[in-house]
C-alpha atoms as a PDB file:
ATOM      1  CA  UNK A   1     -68.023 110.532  79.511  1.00  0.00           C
ATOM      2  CA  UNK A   2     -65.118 110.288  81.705  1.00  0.00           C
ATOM      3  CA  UNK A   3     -62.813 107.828  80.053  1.00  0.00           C
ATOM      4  CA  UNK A   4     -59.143 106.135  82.051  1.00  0.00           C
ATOM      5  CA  UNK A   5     -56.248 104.899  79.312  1.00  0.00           C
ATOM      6  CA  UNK A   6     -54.693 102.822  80.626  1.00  0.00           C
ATOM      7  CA  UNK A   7     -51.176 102.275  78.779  1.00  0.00           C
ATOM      8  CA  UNK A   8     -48.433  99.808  79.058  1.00  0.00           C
ATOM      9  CA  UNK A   9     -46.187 100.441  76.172  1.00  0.00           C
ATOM     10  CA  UNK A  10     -47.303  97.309  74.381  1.00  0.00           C
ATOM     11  CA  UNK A  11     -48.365  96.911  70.943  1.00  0.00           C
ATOM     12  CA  UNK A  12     -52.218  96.029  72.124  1.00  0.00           C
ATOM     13  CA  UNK A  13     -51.388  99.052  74.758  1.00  0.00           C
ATOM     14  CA  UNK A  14     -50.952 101.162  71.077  1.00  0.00           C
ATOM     15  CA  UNK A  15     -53.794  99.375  69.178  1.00  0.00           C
ATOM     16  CA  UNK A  16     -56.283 101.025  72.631  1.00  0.00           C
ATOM     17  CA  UNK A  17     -55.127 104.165  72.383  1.00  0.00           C
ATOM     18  CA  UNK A  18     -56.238 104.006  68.439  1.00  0.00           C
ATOM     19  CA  UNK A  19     -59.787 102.554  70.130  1.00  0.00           C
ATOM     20  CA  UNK A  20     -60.376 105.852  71.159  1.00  0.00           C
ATOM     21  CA  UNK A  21     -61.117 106.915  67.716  1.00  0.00           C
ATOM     22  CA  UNK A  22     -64.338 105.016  68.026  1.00  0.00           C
ATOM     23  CA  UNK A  23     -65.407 106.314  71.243  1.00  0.00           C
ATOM     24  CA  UNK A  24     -67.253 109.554  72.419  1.00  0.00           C
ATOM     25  CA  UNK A  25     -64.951 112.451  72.583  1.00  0.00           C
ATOM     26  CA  UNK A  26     -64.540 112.301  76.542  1.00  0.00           C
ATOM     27  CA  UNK A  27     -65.275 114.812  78.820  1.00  0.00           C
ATOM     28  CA  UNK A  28     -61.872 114.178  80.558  1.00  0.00           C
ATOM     29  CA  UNK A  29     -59.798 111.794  79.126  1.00  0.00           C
ATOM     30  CA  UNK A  30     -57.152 110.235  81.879  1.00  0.00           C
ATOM     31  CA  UNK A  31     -53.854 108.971  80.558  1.00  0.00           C
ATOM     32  CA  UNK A  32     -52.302 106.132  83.117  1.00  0.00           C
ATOM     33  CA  UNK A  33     -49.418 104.086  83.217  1.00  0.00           C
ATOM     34  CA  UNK A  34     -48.240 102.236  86.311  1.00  0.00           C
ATOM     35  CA  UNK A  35     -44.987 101.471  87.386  1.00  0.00           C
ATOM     36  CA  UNK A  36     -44.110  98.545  89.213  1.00  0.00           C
ATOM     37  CA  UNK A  37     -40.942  99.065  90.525  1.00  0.00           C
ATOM     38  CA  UNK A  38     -38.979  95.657  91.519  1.00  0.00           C
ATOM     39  CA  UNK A  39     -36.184  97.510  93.007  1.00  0.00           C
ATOM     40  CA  UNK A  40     -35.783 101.376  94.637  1.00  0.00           C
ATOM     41  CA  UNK A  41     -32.669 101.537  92.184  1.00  0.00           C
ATOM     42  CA  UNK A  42     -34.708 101.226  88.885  1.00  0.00           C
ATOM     43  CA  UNK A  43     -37.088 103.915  89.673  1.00  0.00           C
ATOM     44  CA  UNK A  44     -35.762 106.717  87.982  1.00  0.00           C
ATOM     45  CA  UNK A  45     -34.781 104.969  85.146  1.00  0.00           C
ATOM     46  CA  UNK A  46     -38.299 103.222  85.186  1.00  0.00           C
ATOM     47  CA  UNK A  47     -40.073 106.889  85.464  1.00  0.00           C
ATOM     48  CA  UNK A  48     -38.149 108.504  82.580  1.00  0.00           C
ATOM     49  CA  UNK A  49     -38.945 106.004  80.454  1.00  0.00           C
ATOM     50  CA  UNK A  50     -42.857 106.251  81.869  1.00  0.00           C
ATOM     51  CA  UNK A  51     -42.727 109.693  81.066  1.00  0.00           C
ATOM     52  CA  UNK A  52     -41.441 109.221  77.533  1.00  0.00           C
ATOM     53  CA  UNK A  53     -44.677 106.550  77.075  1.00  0.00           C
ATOM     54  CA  UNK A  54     -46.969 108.853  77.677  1.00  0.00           C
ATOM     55  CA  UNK A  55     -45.390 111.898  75.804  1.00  0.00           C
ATOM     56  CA  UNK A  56     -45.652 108.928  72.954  1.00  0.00           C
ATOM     57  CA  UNK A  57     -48.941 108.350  73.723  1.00  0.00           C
ATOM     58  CA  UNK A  58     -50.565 111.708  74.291  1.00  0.00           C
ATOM     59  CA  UNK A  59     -49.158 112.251  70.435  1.00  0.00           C
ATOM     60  CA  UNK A  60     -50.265 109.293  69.044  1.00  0.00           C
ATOM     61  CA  UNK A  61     -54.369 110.517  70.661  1.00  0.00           C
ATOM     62  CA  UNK A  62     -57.059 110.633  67.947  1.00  0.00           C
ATOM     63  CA  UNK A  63     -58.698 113.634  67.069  1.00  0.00           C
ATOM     64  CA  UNK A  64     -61.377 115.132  69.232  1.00  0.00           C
ATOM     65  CA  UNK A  65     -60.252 112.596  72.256  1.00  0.00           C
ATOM     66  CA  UNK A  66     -61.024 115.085  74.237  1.00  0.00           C
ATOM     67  CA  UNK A  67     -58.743 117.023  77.309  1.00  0.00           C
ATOM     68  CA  UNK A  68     -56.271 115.037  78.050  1.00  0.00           C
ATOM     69  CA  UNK A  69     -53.468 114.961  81.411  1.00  0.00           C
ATOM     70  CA  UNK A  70     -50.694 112.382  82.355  1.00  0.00           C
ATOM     71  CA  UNK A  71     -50.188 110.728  85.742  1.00  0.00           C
ATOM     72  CA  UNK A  72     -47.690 108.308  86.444  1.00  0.00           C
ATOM     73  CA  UNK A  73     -47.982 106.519  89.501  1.00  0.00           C
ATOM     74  CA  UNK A  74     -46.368 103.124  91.322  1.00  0.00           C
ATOM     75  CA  UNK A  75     -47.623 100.243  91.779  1.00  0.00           C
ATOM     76  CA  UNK A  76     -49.031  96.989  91.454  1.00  0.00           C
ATOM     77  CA  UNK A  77     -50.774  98.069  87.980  1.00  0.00           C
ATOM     78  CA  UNK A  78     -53.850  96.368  88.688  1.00  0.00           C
ATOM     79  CA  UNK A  79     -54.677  98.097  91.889  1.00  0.00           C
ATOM     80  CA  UNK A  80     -52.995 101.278  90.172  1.00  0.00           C
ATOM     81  CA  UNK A  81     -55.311 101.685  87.133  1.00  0.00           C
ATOM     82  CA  UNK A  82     -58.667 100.739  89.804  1.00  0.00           C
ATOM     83  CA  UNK A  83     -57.497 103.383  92.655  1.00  0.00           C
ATOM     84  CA  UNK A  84     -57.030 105.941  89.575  1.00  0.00           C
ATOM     85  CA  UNK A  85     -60.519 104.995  88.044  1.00  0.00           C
ATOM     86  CA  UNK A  86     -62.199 105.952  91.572  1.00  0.00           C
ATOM     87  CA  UNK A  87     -60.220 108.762  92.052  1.00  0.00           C
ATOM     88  CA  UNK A  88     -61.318 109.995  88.309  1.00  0.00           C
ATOM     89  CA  UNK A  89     -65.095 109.115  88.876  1.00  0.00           C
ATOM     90  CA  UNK A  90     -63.988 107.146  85.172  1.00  0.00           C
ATOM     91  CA  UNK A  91     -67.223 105.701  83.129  1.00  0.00           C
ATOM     92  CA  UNK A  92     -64.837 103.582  81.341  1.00  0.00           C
ATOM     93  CA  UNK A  93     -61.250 102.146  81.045  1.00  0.00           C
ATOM     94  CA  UNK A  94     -59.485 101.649  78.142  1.00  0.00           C
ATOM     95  CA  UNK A  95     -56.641  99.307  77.813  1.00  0.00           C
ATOM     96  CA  UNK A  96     -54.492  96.360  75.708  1.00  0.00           C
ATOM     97  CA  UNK A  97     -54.787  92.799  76.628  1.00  0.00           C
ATOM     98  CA  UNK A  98     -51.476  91.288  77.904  1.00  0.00           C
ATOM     99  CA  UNK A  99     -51.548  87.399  77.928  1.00  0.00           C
ATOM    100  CA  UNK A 100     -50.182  85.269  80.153  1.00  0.00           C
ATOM    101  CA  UNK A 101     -49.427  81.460  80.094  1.00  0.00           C
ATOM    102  CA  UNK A 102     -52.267  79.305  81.441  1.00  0.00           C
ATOM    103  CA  UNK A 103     -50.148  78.188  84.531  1.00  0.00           C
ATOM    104  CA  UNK A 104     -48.742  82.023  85.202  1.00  0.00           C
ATOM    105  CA  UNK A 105     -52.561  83.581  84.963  1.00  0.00           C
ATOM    106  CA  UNK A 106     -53.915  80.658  87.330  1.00  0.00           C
ATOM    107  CA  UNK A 107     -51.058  81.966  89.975  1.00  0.00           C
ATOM    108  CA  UNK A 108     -51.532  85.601  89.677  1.00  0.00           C
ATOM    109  CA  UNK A 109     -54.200  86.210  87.074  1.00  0.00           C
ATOM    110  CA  UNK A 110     -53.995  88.835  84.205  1.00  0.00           C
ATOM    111  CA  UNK A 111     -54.063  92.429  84.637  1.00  0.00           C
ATOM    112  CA  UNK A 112     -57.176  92.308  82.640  1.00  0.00           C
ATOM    113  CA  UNK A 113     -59.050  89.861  84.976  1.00  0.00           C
ATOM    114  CA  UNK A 114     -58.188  91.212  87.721  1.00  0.00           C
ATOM    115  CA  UNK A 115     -59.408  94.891  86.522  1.00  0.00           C
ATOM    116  CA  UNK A 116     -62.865  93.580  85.623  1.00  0.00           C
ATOM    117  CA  UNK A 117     -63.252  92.080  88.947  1.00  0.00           C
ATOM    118  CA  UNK A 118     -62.540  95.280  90.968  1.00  0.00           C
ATOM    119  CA  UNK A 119     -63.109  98.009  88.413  1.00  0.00           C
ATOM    120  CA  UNK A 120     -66.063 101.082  89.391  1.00  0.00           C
ATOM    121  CA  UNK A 121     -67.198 101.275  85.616  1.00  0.00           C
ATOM    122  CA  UNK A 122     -67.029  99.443  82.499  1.00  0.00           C
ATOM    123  CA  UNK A 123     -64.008  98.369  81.263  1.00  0.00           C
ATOM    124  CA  UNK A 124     -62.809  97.850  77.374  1.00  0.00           C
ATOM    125  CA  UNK A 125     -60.068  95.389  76.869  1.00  0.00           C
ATOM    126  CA  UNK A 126     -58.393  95.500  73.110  1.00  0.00           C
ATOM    127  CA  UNK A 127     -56.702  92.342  71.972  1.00  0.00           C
ATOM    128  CA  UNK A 128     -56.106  93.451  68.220  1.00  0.00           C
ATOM    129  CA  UNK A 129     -56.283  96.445  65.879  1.00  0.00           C
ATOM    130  CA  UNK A 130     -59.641  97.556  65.851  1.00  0.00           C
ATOM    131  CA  UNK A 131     -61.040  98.576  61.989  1.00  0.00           C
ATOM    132  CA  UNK A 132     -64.336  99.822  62.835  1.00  0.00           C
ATOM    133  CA  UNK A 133     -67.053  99.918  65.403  1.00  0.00           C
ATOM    134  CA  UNK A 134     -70.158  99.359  64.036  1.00  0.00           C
ATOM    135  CA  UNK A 135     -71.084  95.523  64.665  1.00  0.00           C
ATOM    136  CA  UNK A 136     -71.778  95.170  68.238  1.00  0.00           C
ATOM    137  CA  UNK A 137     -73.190  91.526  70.241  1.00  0.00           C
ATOM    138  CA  UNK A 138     -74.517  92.611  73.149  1.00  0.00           C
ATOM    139  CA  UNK A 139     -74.298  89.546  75.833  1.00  0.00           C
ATOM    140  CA  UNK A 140     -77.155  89.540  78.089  1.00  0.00           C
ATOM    141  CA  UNK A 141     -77.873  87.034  81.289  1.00  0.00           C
ATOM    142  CA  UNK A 142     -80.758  88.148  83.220  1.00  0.00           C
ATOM    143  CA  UNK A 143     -82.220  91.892  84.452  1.00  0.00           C
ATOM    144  CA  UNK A 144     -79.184  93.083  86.220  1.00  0.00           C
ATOM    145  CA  UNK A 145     -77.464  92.560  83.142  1.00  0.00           C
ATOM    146  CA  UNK A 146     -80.063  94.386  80.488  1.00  0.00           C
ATOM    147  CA  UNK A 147     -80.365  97.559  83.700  1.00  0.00           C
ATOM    148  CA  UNK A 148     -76.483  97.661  83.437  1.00  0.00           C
ATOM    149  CA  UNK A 149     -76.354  97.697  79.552  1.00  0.00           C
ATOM    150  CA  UNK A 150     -78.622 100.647  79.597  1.00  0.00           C
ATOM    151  CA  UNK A 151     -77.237 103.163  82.237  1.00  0.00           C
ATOM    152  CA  UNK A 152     -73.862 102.754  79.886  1.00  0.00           C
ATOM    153  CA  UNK A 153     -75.459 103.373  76.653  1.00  0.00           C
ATOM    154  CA  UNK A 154     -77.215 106.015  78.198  1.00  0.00           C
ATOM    155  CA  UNK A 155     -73.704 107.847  78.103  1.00  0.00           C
ATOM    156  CA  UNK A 156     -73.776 107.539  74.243  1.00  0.00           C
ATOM    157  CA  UNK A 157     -70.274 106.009  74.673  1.00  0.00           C
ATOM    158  CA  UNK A 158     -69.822 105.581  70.456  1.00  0.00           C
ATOM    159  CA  UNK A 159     -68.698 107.776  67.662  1.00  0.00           C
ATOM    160  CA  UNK A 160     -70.493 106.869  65.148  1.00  0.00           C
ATOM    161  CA  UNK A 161     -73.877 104.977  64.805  1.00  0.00           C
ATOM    162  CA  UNK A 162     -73.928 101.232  65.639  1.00  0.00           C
ATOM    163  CA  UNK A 163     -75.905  98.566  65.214  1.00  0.00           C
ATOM    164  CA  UNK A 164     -76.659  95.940  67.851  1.00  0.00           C
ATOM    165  CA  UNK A 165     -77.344  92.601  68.071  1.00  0.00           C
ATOM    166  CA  UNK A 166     -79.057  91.548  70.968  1.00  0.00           C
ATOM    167  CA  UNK A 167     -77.941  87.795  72.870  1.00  0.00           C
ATOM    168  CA  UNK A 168     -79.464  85.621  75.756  1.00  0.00           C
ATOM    169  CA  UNK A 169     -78.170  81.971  75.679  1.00  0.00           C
ATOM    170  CA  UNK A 170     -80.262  79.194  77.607  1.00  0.00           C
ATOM    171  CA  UNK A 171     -79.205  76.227  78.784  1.00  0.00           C
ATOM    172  CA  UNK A 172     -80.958  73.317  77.253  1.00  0.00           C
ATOM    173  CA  UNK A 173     -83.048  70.838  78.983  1.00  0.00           C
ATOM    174  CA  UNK A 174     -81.809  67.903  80.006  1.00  0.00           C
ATOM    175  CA  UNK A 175     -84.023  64.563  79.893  1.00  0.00           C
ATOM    176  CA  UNK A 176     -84.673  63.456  83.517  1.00  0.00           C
ATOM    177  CA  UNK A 177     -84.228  59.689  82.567  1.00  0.00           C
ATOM    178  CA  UNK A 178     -81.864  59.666  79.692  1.00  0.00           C
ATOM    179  CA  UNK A 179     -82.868  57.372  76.882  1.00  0.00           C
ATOM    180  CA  UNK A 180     -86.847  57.765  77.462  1.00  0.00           C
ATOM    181  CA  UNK A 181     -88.592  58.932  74.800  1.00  0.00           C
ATOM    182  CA  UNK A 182     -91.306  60.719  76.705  1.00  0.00           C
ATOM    183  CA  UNK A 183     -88.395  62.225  79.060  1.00  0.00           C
ATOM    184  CA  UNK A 184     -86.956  63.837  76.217  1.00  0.00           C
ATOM    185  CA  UNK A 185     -89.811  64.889  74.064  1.00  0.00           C
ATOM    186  CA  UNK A 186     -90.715  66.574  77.590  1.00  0.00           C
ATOM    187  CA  UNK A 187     -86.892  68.022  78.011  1.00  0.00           C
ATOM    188  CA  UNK A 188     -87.304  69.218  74.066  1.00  0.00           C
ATOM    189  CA  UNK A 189     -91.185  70.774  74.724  1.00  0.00           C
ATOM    190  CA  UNK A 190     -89.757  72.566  78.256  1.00  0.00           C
ATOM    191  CA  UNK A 191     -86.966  74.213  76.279  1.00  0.00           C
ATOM    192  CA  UNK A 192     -88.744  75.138  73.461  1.00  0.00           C
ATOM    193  CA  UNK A 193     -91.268  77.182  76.230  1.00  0.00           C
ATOM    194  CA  UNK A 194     -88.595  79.035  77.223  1.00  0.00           C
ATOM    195  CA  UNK A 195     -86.674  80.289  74.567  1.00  0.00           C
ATOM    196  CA  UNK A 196     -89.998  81.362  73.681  1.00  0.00           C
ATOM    197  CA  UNK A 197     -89.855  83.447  76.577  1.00  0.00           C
ATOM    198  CA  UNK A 198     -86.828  84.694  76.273  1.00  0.00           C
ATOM    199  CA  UNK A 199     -87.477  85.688  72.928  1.00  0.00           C
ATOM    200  CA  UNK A 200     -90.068  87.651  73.934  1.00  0.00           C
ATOM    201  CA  UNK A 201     -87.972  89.258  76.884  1.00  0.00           C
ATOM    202  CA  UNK A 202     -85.123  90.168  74.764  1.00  0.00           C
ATOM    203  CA  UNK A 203     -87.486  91.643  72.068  1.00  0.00           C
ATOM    204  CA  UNK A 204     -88.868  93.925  75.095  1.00  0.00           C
ATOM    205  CA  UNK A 205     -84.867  95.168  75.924  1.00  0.00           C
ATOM    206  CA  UNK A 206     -84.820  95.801  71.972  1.00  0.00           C
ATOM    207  CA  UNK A 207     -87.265  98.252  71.800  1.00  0.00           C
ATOM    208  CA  UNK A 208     -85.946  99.749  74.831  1.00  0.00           C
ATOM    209  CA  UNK A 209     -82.565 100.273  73.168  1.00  0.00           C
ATOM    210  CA  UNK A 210     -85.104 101.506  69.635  1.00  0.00           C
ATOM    211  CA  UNK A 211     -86.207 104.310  71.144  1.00  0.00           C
ATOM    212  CA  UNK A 212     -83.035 105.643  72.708  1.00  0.00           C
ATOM    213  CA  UNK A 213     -81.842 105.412  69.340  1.00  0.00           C
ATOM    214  CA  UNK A 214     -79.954 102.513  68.796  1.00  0.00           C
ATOM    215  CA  UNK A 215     -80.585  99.590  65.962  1.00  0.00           C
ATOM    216  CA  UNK A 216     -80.601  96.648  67.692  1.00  0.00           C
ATOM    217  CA  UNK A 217     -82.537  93.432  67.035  1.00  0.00           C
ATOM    218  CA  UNK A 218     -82.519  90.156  69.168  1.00  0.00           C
ATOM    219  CA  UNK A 219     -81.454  86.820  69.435  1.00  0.00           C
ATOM    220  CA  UNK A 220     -82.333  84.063  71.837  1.00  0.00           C
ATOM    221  CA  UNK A 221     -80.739  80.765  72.053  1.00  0.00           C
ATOM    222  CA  UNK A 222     -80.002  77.796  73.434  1.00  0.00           C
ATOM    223  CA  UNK A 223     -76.265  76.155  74.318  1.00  0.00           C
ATOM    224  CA  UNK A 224     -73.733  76.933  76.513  1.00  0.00           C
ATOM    225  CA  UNK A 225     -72.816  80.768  77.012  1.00  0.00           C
ATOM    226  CA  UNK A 226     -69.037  81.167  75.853  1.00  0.00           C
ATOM    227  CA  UNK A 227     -69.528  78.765  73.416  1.00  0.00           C
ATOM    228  CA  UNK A 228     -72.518  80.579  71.523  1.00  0.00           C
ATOM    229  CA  UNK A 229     -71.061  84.278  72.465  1.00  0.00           C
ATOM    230  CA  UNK A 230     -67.977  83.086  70.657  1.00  0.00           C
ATOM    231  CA  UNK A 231     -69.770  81.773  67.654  1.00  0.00           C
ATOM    232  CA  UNK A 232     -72.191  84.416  67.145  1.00  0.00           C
ATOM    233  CA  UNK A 233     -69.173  87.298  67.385  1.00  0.00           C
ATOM    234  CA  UNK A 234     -67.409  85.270  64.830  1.00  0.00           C
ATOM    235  CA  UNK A 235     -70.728  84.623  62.183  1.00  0.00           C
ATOM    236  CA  UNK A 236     -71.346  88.215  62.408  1.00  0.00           C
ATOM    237  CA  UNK A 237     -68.619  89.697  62.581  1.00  0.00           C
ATOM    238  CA  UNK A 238     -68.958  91.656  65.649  1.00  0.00           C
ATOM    239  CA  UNK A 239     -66.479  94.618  66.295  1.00  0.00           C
ATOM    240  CA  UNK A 240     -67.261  94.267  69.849  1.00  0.00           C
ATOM    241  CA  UNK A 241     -68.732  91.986  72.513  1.00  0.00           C
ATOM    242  CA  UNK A 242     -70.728  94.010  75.138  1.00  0.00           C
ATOM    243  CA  UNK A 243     -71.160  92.137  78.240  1.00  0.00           C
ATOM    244  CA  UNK A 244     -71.727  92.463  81.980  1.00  0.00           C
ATOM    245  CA  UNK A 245     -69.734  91.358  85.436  1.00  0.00           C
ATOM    246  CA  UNK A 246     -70.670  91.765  88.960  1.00  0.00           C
ATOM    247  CA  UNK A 247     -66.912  92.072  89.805  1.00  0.00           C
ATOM    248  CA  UNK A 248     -65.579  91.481  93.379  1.00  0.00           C
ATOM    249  CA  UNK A 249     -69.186  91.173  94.732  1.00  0.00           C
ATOM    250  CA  UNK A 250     -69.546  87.853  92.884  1.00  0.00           C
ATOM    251  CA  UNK A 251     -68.806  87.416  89.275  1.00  0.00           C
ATOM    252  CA  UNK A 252     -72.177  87.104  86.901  1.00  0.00           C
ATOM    253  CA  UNK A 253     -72.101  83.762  84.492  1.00  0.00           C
ATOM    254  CA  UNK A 254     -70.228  86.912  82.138  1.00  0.00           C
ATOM    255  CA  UNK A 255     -67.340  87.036  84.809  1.00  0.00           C
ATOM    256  CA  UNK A 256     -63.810  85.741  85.815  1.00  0.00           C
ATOM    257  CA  UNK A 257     -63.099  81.909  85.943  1.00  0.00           C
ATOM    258  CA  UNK A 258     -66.540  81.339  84.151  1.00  0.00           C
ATOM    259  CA  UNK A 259     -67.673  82.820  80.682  1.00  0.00           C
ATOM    260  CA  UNK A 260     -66.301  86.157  80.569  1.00  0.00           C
ATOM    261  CA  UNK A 261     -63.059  84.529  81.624  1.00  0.00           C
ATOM    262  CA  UNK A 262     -63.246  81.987  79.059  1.00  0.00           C
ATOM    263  CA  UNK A 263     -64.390  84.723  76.533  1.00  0.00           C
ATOM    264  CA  UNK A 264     -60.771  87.159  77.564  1.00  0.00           C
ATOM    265  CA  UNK A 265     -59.062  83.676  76.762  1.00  0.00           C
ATOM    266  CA  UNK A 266     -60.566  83.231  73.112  1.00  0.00           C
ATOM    267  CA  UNK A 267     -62.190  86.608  72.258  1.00  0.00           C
ATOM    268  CA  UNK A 268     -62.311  87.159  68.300  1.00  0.00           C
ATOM    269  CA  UNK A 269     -62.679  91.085  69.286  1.00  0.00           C
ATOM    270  CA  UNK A 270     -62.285  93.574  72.407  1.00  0.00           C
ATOM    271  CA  UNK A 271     -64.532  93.157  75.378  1.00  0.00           C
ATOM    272  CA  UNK A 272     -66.600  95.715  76.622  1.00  0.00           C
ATOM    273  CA  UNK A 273     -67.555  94.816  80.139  1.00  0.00           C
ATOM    274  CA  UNK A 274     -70.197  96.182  82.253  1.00  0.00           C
ATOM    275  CA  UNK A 275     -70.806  96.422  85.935  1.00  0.00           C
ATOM    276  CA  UNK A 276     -73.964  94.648  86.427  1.00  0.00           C
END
């Protein structure tokens, strides 16, 4: 696996390169920090300092990372760390979460957002220190989603042995003529029928993931998608939510300014996200 760190020299930059310690020891393993220069004069003393984050982090790598090289480039970061992860052929990027104020990320957006909707590969975004990786909710919305999932667990992208928990979220059925009894006996029977279904779908992707290896096990239910993602990271505990985006094609319902963006907002772990 061809793995892209991207680092920024902040303290969730520090807590991603530590991530690595959880993740496949990568066949190349891309060290990136972007500098965007406001003025020609800072340069040089924006590029020393660079070079003295990267010396930090290169020495600060896990065991068994894997080979590792520097590159410094300038640049808007966003379109920095996406140019690099082409030119790299990266399976995944690695980087800290950076927040910004509600108001500041609806005028520009974050560097995280903005990554997931134009990255090649799958991206992991690290919002706190990371203690293990063993408890993993895997998000799922539909086939492109489950086909996605699969080609990047494929790449056996973990250290150690995990165990995943499966999740499909349906909305529930609403009663055609609110306040009729037969309308919503009818809404509660039609919702019932498909998370039936769905049950049975996800229990199909389960055994998929069984016999490549994985323990996994499924869960279908019904609410609204952030809300239930959120809920069910937090009641198990996950060490990371696994989910997929469509990026600059058009976002999935796991993408920016819906549920993935809601997700970056509130996340109780790191994201992993997928291009579906």
């Amino acid at each position: 696996m061809k793995t892209l760190l991207a680092v920024d020299g902040s303290n969730n930059s520090y807590e991603a390169v530590h991530a690595l310690k959880y993740l496949a020891r990568a066949e190349e393993l891309t060290l990136l920090h972007a500098l965007n220069v406001p003025r020609k004069a800072l340069e040089e003393s924006m590029r020393e300092d660079g070079e003295r984050l990267l010396d930090r982090v290169q020495s600060l790598l896990p065991m068994d990372s894997g080979p590792s090289t520097k590159h410094l480039r300038i640049g808007s970061p966003a379109d920095v760390i996406v140019s690099m992860a082409k030119e790299q052929k990266a399976d995944l990027i690695v980087m800290g979460a950076r927040g910004l104020g509600p108001v500041k990320e609806l005028l520009f957006g974050s560097v995280s957002h903005q990554i997931l909707t134009m990255a090649p590969c799958a991206t992991l975004v690290v919002n706190s220190p990371i203690k293990a990786m063993k408890q993993i909710l895997l998000a799922l919305q539909g086939q492109s989603d489950v086909e996605a999932a699969i080609r990047f667990l494929r790449l056996k992208p973990f250290h150690d042995a995990i165990e995943m928990t499966l999740l499909t979220v349906l909305p529930e059925t609403q009663a055609s003529q609110p306040g009729a009894v037969a309308a919503a006996v009818a809404a509660a029977a039609a919702s019932t029928e498909k998370l039936e279904e769905q049950a049975d779908y996800i229990a199909g992707v389960t055994e998929r993931l069984r016999a490549m290896g994985y323990q996994a096990h499924g869960v279908a239910v019904l609410g609204t998608p952030t809300n239930m993602i959120l809920q069910q990271a937090s009641t198990l505990r996950s060490d990371l939510i696994l989910m997929g985006t469509r990026g600059r094609q058009g976002i999935t319902r796991f993408a920016l300014g819906s549920v993935s963006h809601a997700v970056l907002h509130q996340m109780p772990c790191p994201v992993l996200a997928i291009r579906s």
